[in-house]
N, C-alpha and C. Protein backbone atom coordinates (compact mmCIF):
# COMPACT_ATOMS: atom_id res chain seq x y z
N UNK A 1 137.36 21.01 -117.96
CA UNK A 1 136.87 19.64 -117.82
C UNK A 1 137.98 18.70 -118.25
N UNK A 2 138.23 17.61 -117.69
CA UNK A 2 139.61 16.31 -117.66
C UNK A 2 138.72 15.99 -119.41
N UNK A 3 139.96 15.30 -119.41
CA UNK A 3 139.52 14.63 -121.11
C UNK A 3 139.07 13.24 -120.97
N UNK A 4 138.96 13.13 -119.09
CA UNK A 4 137.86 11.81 -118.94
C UNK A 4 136.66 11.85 -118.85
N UNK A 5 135.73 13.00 -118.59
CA UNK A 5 134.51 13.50 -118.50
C UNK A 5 133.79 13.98 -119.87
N UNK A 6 132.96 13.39 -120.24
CA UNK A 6 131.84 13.43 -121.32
C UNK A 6 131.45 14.73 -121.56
N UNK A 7 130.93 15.35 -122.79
CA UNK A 7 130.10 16.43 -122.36
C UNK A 7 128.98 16.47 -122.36
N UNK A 8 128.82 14.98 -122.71
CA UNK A 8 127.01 14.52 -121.86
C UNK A 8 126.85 12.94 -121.88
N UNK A 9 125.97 12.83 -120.83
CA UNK A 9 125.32 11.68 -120.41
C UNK A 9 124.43 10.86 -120.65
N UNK A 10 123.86 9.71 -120.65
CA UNK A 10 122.48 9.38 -120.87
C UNK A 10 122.25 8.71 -119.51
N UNK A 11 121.12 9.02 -118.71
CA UNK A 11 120.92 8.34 -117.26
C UNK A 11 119.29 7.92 -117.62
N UNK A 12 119.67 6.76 -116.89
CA UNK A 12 117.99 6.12 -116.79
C UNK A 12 117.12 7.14 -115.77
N UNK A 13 115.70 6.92 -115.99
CA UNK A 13 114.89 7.14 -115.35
C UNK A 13 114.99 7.05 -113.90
N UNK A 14 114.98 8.00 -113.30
CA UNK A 14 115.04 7.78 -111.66
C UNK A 14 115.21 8.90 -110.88
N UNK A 15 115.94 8.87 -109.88
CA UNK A 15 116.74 9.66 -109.25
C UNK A 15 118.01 9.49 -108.85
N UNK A 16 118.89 10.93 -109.37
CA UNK A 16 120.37 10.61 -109.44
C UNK A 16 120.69 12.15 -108.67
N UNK A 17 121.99 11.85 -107.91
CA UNK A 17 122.27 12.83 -107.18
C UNK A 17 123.54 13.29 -107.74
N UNK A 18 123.71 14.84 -108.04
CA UNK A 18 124.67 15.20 -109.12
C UNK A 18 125.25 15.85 -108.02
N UNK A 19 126.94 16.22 -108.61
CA UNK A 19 127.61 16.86 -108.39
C UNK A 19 127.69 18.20 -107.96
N UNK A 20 127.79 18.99 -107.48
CA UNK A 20 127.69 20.65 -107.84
C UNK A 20 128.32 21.38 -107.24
N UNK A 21 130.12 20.79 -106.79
CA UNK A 21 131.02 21.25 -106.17
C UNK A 21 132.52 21.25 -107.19
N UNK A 22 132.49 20.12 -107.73
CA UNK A 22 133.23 19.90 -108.83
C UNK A 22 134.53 18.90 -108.39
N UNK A 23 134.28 18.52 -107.27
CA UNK A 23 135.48 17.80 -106.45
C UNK A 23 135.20 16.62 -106.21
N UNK A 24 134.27 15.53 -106.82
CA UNK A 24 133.54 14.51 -106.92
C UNK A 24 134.88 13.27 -107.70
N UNK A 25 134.98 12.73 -107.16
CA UNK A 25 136.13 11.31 -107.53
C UNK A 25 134.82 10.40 -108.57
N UNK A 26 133.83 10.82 -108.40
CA UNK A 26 132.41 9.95 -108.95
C UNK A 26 131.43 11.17 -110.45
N UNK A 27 132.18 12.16 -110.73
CA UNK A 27 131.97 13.03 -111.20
C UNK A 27 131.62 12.54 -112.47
N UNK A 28 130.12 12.81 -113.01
CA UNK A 28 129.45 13.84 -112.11
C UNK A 28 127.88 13.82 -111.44
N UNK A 29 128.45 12.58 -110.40
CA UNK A 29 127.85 12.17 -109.52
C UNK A 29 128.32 12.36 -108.33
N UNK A 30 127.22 12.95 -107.24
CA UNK A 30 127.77 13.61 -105.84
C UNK A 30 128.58 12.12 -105.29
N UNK A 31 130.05 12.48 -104.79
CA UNK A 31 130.62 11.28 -103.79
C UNK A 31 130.86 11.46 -102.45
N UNK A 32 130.10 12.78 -102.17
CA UNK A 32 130.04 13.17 -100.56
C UNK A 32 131.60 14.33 -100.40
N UNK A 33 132.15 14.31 -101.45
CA UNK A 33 132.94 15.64 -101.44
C UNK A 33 132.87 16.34 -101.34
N UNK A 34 131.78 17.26 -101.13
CA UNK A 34 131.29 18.04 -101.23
C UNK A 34 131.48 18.79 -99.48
N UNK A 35 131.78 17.84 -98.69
CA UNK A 35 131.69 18.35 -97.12
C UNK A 35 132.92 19.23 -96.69
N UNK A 36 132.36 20.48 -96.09
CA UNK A 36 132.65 21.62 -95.66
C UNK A 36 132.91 22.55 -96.57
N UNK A 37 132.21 22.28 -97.95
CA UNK A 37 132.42 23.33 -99.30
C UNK A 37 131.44 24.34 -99.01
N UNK A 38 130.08 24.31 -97.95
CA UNK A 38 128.87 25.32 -98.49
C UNK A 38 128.19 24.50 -99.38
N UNK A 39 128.66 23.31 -100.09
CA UNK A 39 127.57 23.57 -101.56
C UNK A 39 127.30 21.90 -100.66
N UNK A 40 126.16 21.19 -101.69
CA UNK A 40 125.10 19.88 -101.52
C UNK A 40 125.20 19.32 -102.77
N UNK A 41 124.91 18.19 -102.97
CA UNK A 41 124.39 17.80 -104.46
C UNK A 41 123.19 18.18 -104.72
N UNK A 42 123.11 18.47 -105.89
CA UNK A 42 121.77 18.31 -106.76
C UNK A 42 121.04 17.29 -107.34
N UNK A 43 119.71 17.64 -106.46
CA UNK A 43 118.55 15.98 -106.91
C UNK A 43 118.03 16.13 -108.49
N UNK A 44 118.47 15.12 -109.07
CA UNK A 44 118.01 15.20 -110.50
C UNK A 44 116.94 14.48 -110.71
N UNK A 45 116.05 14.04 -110.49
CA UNK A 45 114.79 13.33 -110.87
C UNK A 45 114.46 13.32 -112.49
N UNK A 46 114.60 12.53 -113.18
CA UNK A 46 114.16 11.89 -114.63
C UNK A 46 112.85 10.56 -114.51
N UNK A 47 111.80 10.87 -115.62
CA UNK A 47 110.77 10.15 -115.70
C UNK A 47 110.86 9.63 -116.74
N UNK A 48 112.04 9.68 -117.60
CA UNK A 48 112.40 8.76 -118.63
C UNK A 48 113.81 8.56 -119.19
N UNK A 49 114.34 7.98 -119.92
CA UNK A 49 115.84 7.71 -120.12
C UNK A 49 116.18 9.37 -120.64
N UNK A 50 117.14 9.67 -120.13
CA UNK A 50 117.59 11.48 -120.58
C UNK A 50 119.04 11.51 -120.66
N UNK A 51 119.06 12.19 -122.37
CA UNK A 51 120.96 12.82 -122.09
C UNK A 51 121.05 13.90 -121.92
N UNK A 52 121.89 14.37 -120.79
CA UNK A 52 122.30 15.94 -120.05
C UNK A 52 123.45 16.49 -120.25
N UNK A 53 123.74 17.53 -120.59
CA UNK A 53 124.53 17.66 -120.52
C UNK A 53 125.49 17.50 -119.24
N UNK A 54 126.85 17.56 -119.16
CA UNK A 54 127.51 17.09 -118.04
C UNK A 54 129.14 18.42 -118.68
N UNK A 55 129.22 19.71 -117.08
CA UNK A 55 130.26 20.49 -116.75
C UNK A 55 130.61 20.61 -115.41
N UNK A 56 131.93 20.31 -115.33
CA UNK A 56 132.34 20.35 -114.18
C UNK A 56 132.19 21.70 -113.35
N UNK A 57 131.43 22.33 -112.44
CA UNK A 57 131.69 23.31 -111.65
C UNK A 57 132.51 24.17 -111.52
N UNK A 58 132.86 25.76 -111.76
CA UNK A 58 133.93 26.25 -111.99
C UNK A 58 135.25 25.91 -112.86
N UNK A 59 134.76 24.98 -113.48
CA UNK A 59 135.91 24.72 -115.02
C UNK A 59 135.23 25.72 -116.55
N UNK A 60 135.91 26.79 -117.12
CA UNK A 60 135.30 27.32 -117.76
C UNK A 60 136.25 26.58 -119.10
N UNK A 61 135.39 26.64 -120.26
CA UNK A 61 135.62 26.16 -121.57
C UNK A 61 136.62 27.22 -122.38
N UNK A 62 137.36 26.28 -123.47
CA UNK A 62 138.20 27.76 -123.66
C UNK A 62 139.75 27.81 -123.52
């Protein structure tokens, strides 16, 4: 993970479309990078303010 990425978030209530390729310029929020990987973003749906954790895709810790 860059030493610009959090290792967690707090997102309002809603729906937020995550990352889950790891190639996101909006990371780690899907920015449509994701095209011709195989992979999609992931729909995150929250019903109240939530902190998540946040790892980049194939970046292992360490």
């Amino acid at each position: 993970m860059s030493s610009d990425t959090p290792d967690e978030i707090t997102l309002e209530a809603g729906t937020h479309w995550m990352c889950s390729c790891g190639k996101s310029d909006n990371f780690p929020f899907c920015d449509g990078s994701h095209k011709g990987t195989g992979k999609g973003p992931e729909k995150l749906t929250l019903e109240e303010t939530t902190t998540v954790p946040v790892k980049r895709p194939g970046h292992e810790e360490g």
